[in-house]
PDB file of N, CA and C in Angstrom:
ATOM      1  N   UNK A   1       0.821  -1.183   0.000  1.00  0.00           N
ATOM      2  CA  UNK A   1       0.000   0.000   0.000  1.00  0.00           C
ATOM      3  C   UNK A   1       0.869   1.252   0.000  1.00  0.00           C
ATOM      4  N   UNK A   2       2.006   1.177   0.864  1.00  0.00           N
ATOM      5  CA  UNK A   2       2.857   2.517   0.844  1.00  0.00           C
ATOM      6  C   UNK A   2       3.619   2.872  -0.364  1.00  0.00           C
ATOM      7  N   UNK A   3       4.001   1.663  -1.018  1.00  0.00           N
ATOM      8  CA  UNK A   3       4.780   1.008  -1.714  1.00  0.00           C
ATOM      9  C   UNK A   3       3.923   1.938  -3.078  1.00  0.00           C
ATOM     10  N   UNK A   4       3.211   1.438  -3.020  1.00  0.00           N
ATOM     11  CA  UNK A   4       1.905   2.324  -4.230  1.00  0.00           C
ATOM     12  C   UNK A   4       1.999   3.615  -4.278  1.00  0.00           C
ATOM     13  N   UNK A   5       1.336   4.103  -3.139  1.00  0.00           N
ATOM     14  CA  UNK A   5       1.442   5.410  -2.865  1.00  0.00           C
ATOM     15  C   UNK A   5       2.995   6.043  -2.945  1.00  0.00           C
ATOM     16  N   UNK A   6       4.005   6.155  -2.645  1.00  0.00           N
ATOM     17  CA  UNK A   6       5.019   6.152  -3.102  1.00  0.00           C
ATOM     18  C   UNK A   6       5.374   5.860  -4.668  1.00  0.00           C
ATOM     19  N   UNK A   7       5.351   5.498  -5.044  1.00  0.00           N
ATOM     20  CA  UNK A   7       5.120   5.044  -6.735  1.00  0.00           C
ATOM     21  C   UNK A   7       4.777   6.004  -7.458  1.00  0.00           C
ATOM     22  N   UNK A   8       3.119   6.449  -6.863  1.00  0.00           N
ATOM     23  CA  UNK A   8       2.468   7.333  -7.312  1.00  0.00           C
ATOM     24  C   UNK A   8       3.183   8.788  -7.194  1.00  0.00           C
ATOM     25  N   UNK A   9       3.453   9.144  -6.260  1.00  0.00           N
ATOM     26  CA  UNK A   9       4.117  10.543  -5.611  1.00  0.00           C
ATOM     27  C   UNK A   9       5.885  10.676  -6.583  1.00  0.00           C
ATOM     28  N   UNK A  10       6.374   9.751  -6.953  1.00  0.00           N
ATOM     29  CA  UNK A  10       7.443   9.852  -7.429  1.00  0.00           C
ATOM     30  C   UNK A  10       6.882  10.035  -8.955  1.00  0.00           C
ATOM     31  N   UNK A  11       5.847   9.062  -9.507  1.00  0.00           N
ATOM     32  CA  UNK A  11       5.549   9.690 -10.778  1.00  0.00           C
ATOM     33  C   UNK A  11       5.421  10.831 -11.188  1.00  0.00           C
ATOM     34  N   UNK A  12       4.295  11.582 -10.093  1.00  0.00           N
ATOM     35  CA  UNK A  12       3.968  12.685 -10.251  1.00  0.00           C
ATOM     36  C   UNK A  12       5.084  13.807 -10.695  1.00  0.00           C
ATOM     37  N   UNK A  13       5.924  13.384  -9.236  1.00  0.00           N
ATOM     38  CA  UNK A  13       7.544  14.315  -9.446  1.00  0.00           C
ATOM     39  C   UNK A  13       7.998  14.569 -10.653  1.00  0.00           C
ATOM     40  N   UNK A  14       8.192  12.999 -11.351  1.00  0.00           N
ATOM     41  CA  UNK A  14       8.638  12.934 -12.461  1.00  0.00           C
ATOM     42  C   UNK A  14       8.197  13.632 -13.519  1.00  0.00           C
ATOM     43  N   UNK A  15       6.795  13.558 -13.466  1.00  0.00           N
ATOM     44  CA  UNK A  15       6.036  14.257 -14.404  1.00  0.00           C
ATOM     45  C   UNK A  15       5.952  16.003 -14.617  1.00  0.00           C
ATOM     46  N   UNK A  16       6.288  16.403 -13.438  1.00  0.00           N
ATOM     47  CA  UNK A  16       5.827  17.759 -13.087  1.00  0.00           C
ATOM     48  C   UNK A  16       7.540  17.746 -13.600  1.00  0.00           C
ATOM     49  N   UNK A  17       8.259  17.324 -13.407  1.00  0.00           N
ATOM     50  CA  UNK A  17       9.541  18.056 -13.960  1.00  0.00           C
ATOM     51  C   UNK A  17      10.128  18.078 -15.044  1.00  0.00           C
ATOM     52  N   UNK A  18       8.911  16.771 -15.901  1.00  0.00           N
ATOM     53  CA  UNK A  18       9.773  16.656 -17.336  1.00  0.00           C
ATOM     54  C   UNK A  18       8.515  18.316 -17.879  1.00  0.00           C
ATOM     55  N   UNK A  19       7.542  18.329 -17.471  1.00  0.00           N
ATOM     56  CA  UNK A  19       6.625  19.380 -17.964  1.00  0.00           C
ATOM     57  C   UNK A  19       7.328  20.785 -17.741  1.00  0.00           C
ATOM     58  N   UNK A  20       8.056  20.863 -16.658  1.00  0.00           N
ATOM     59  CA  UNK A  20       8.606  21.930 -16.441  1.00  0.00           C
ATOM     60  C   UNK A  20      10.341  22.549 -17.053  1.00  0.00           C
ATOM     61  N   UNK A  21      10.781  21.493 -17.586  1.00  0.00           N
ATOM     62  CA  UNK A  21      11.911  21.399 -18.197  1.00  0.00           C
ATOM     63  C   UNK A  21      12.095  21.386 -19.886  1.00  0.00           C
ATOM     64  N   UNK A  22      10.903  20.725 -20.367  1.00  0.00           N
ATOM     65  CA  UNK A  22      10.668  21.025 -21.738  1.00  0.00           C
ATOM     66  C   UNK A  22       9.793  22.120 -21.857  1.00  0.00           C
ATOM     67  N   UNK A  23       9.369  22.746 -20.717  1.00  0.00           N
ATOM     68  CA  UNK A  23       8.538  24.191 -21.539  1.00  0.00           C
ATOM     69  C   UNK A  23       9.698  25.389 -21.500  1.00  0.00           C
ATOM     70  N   UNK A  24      10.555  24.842 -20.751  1.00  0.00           N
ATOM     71  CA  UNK A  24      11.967  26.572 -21.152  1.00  0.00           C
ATOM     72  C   UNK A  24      12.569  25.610 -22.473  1.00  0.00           C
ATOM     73  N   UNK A  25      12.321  24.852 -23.100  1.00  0.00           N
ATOM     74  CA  UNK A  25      12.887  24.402 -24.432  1.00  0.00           C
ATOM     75  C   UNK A  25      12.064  24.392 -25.249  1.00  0.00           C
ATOM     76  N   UNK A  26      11.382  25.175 -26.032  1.00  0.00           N
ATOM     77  CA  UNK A  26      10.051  25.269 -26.629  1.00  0.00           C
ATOM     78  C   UNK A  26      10.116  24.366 -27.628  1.00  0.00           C
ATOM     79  N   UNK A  27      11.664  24.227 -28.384  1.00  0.00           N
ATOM     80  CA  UNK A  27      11.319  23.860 -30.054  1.00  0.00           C
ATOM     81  C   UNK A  27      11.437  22.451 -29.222  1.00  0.00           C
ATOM     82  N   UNK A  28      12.436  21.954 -28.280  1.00  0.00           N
ATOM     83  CA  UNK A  28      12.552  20.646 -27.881  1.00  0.00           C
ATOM     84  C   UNK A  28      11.249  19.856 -27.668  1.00  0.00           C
ATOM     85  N   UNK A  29      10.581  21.060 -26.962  1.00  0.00           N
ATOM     86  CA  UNK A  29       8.747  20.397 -26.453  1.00  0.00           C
ATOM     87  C   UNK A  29       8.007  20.301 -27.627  1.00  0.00           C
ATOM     88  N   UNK A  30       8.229  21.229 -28.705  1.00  0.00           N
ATOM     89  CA  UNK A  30       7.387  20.714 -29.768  1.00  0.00           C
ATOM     90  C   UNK A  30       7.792  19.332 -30.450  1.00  0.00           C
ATOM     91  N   UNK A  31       8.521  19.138 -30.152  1.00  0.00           N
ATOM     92  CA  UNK A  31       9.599  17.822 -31.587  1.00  0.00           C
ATOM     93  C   UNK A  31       9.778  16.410 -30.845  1.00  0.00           C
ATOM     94  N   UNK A  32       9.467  16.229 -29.632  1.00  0.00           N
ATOM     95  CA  UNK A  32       9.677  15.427 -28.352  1.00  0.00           C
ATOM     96  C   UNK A  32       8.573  14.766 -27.522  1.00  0.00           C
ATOM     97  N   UNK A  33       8.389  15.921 -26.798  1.00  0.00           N
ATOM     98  CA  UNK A  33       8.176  16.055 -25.284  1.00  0.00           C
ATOM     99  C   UNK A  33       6.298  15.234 -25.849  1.00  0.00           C
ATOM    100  N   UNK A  34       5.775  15.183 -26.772  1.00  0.00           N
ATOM    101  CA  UNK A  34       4.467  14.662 -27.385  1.00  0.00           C
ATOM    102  C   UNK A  34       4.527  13.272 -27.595  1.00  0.00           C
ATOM    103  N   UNK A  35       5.542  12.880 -27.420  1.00  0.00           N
ATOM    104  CA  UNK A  35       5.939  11.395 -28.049  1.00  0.00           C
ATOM    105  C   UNK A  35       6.102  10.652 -26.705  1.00  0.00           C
ATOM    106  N   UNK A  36       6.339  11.632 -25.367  1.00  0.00           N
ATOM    107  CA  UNK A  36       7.086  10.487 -24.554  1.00  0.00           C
ATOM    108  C   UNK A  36       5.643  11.306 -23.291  1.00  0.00           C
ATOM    109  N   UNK A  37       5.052   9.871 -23.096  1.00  0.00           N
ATOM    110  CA  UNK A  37       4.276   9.923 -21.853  1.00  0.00           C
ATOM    111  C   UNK A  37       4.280   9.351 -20.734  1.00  0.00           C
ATOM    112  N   UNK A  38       5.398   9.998 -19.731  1.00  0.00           N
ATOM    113  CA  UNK A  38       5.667   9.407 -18.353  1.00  0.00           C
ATOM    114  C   UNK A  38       4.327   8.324 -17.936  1.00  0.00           C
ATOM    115  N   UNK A  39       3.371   8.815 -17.961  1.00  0.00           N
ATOM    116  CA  UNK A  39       2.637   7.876 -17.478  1.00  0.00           C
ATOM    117  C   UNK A  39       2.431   5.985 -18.251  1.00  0.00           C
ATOM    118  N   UNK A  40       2.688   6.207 -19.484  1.00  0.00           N
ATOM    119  CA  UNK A  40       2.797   4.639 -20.018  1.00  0.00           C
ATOM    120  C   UNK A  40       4.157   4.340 -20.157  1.00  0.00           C
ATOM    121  N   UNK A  41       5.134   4.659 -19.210  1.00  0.00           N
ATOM    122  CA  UNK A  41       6.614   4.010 -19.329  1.00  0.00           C
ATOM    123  C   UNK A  41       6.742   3.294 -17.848  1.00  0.00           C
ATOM    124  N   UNK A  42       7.740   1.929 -17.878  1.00  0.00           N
ATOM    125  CA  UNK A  42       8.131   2.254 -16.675  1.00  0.00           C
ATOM    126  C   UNK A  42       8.519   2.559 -15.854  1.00  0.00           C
ATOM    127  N   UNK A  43       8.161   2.378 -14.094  1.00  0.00           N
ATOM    128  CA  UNK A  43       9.107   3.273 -13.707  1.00  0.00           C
ATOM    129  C   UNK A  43      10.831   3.515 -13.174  1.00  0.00           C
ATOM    130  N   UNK A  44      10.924   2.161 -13.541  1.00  0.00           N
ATOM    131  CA  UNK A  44      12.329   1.513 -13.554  1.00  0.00           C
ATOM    132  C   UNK A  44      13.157   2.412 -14.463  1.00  0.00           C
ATOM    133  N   UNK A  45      12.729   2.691 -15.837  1.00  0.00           N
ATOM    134  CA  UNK A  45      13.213   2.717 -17.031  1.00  0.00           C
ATOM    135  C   UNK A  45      13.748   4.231 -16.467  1.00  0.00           C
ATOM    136  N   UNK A  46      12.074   4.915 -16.465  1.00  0.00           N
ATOM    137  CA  UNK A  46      11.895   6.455 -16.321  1.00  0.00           C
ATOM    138  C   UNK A  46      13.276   6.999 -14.948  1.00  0.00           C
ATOM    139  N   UNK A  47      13.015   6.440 -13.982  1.00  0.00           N
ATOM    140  CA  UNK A  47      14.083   6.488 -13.112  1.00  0.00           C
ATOM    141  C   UNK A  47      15.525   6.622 -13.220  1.00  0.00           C
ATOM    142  N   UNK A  48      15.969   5.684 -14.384  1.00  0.00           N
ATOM    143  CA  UNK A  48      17.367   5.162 -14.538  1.00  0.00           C
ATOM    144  C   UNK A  48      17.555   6.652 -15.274  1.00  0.00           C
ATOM    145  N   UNK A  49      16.765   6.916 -16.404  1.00  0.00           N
ATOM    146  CA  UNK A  49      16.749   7.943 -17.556  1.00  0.00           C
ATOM    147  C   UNK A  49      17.053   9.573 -16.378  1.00  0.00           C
ATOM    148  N   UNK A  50      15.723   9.258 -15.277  1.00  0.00           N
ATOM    149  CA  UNK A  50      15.843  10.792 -14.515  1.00  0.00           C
ATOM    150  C   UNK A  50      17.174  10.870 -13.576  1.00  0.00           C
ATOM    151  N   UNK A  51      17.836   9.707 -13.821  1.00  0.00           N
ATOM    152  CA  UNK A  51      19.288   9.822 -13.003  1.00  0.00           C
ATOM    153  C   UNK A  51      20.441  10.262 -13.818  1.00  0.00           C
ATOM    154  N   UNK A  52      20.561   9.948 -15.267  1.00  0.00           N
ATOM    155  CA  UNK A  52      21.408  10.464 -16.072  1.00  0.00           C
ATOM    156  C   UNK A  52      20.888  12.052 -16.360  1.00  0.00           C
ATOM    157  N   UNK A  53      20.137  12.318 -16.223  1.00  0.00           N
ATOM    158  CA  UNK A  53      19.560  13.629 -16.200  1.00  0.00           C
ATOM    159  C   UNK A  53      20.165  14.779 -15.427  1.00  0.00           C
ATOM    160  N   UNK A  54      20.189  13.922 -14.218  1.00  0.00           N
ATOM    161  CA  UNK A  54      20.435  14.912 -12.665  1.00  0.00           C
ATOM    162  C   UNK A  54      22.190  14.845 -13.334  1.00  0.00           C
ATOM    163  N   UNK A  55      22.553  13.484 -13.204  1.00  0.00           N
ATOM    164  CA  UNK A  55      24.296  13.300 -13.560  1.00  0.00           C
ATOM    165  C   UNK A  55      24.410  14.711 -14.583  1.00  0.00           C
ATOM    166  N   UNK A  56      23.991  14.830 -15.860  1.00  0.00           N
ATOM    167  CA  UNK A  56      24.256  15.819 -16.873  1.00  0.00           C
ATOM    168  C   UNK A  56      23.750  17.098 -16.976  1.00  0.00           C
ATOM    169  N   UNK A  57      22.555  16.971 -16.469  1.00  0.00           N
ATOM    170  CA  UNK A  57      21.710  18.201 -16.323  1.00  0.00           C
ATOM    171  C   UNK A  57      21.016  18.478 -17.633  1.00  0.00           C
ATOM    172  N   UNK A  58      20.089  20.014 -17.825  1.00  0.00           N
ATOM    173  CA  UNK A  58      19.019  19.618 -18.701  1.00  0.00           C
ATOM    174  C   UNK A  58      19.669  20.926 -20.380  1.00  0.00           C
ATOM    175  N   UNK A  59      20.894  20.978 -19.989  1.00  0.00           N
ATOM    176  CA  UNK A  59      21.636  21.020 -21.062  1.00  0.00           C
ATOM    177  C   UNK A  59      22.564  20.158 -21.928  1.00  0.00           C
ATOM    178  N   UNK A  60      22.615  18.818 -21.349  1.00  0.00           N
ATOM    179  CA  UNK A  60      23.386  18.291 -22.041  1.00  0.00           C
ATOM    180  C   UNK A  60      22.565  16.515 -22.225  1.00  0.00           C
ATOM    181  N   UNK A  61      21.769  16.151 -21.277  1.00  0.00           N
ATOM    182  CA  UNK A  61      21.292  15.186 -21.272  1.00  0.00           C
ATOM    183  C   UNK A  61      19.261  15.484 -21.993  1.00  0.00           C
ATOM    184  N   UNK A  62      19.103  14.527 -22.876  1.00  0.00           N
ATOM    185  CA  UNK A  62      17.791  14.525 -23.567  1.00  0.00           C
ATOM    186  C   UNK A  62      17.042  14.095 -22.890  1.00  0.00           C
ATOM    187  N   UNK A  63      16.384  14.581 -21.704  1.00  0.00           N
ATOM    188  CA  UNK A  63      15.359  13.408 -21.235  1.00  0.00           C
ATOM    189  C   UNK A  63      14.275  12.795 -21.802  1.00  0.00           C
ATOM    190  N   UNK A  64      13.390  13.887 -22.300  1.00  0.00           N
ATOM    191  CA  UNK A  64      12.401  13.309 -23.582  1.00  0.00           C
ATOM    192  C   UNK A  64      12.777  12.173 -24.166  1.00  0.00           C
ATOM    193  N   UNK A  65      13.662  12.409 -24.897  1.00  0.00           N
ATOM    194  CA  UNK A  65      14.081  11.274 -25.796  1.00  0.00           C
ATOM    195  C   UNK A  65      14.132  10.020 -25.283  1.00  0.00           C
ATOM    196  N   UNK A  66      15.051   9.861 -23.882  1.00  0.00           N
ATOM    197  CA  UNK A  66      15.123   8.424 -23.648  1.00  0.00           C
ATOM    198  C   UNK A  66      13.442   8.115 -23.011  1.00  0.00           C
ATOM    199  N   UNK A  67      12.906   9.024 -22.441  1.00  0.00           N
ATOM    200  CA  UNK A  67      11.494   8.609 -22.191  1.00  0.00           C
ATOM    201  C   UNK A  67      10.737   8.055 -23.293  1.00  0.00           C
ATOM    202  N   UNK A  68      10.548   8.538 -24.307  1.00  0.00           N
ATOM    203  CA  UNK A  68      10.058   8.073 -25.239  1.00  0.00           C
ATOM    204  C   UNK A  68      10.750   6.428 -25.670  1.00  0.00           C
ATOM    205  N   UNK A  69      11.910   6.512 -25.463  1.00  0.00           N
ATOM    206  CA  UNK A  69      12.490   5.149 -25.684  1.00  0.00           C
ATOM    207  C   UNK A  69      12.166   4.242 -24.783  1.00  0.00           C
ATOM    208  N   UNK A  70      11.888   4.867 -24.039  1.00  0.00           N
ATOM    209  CA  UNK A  70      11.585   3.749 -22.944  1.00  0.00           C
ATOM    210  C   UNK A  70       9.880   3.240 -23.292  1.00  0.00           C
ATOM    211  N   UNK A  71       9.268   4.480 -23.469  1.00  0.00           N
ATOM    212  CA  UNK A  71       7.805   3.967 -23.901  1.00  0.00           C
ATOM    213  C   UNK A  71       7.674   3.164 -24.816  1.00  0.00           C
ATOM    214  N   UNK A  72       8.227   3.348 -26.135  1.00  0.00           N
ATOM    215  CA  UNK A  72       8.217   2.958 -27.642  1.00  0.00           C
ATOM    216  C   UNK A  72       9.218   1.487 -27.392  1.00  0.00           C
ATOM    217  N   UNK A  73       9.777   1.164 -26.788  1.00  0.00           N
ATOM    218  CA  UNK A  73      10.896  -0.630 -26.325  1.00  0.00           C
ATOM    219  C   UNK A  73       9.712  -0.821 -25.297  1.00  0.00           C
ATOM    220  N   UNK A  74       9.228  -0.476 -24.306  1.00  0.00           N
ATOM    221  CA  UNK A  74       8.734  -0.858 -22.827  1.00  0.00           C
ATOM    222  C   UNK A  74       9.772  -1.644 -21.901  1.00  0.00           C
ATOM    223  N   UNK A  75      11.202  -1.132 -21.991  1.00  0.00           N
ATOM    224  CA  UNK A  75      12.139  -1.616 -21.714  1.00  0.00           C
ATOM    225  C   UNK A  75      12.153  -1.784 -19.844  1.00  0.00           C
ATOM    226  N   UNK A  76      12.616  -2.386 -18.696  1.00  0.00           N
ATOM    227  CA  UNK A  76      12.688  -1.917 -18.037  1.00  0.00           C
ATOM    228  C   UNK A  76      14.103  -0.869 -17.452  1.00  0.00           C
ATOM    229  N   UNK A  77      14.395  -0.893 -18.150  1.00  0.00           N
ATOM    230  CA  UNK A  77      16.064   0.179 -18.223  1.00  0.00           C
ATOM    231  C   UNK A  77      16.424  -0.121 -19.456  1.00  0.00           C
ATOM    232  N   UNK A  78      16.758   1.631 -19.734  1.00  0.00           N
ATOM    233  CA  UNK A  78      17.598   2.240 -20.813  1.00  0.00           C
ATOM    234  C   UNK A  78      18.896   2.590 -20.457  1.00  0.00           C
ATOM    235  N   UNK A  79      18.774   3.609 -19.469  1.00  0.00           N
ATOM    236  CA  UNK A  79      19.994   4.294 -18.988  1.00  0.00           C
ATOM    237  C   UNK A  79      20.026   4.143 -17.146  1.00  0.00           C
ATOM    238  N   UNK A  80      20.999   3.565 -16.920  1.00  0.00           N
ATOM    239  CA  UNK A  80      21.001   3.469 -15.345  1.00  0.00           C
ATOM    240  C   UNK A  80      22.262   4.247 -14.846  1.00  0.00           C
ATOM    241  N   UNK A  81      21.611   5.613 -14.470  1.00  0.00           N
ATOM    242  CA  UNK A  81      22.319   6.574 -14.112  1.00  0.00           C
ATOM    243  C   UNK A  81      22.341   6.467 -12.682  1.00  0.00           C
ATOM    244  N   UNK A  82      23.439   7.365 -12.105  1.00  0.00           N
ATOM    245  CA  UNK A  82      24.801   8.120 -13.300  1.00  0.00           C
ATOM    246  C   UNK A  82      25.588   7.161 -13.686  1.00  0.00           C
ATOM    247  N   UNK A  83      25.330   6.091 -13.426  1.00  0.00           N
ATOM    248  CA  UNK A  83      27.003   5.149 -13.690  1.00  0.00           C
ATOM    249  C   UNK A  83      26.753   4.619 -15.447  1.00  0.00           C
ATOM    250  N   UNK A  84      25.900   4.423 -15.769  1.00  0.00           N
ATOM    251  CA  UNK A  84      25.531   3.917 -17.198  1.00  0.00           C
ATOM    252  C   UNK A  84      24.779   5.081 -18.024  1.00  0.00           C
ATOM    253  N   UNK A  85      25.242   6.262 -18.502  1.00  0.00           N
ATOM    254  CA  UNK A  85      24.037   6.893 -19.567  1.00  0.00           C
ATOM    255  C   UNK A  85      24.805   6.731 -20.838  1.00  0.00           C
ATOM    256  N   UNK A  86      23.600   6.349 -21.694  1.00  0.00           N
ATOM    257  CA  UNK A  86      23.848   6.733 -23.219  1.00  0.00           C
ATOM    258  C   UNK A  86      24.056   7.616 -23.641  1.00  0.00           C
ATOM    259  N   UNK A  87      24.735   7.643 -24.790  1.00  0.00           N
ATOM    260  CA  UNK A  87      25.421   8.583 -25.356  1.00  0.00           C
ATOM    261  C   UNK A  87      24.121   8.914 -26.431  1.00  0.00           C
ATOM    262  N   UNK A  88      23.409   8.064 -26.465  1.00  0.00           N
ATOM    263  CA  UNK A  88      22.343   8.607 -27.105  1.00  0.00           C
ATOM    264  C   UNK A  88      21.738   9.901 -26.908  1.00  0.00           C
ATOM    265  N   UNK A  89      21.913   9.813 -25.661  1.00  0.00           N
ATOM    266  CA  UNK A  89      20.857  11.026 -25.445  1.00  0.00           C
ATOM    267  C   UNK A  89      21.605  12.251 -24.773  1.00  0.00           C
ATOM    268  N   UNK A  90      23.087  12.302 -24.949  1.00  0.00           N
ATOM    269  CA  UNK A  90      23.623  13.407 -24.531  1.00  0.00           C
ATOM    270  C   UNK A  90      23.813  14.299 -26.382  1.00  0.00           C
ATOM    271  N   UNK A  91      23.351  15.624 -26.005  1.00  0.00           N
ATOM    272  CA  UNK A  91      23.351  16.162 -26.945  1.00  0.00           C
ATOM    273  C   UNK A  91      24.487  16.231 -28.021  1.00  0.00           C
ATOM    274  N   UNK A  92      24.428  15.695 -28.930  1.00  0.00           N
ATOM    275  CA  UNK A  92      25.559  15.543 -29.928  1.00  0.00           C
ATOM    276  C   UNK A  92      26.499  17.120 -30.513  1.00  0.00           C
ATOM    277  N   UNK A  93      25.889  17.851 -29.685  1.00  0.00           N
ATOM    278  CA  UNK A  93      26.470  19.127 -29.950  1.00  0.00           C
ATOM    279  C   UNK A  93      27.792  19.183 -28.647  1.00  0.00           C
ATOM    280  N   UNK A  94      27.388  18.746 -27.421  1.00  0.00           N
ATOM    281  CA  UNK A  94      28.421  18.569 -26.344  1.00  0.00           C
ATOM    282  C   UNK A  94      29.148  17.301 -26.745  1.00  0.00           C
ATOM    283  N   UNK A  95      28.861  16.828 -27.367  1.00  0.00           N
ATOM    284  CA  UNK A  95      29.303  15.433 -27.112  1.00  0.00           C
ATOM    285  C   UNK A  95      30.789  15.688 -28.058  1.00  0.00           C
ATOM    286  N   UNK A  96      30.547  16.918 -29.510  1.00  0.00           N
ATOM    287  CA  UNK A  96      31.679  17.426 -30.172  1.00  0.00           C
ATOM    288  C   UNK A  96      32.873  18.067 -29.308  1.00  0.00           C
ATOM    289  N   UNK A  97      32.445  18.607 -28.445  1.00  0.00           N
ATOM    290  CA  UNK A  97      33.031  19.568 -27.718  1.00  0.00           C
ATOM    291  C   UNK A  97      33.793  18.901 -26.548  1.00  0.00           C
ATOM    292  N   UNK A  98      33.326  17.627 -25.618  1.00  0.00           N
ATOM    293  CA  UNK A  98      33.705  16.753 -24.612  1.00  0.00           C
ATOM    294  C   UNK A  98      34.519  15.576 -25.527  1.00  0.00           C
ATOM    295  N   UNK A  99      34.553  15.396 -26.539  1.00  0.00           N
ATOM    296  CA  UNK A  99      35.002  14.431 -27.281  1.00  0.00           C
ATOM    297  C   UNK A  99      34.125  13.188 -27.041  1.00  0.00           C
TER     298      UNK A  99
END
């Protein structure tokens, strides 16, 4: 029961911050942020993804993107951050610059 409720309260988190992080990225939220719906991913996946996030921050790491990957596979992990993120989803513009 707590276990649930907890579940729930971390989704929410999740949710309220991918909403709040793709609206200061407008063109990102248009091209993205429609494709990936926290609520039909899991939360294993979504988790691993919101940890490479925090590791990179919301300039260099895509969160959208791997959300959506996670929806579109139904994987239970993509990226298990910080110790495992894809390079997928770090912006290929830093990724020139970090080598």
């Amino acid at each position: 029961m707590k276990h649930d409720t907890l579940r729930k309260q971390i989704k929410g988190l999740v949710i309220t911050f991918l909403a709040i992080s793709l609206s200061s990225h407008v063109v990102l939220a248009r091209s993205s942020s429609l494709e990936c719906n926290p609520i039909q991913v899991k939360m294993t996946c979504l988790l691993g993804c919101f940890a490479c996030f925090q590791a990179y921050g919301v300039e260099l790491y895509d969160m959208a993107a791997c959300c959506r990957d996670c929806r579109l596979t139904n994987a239970d992990v993509i990226d298990e951050g910080p110790s495992r993120c894809s390079r997928d989803y770090i912006r290929k513009s830093w990724l020139k610059r970090i080598g």
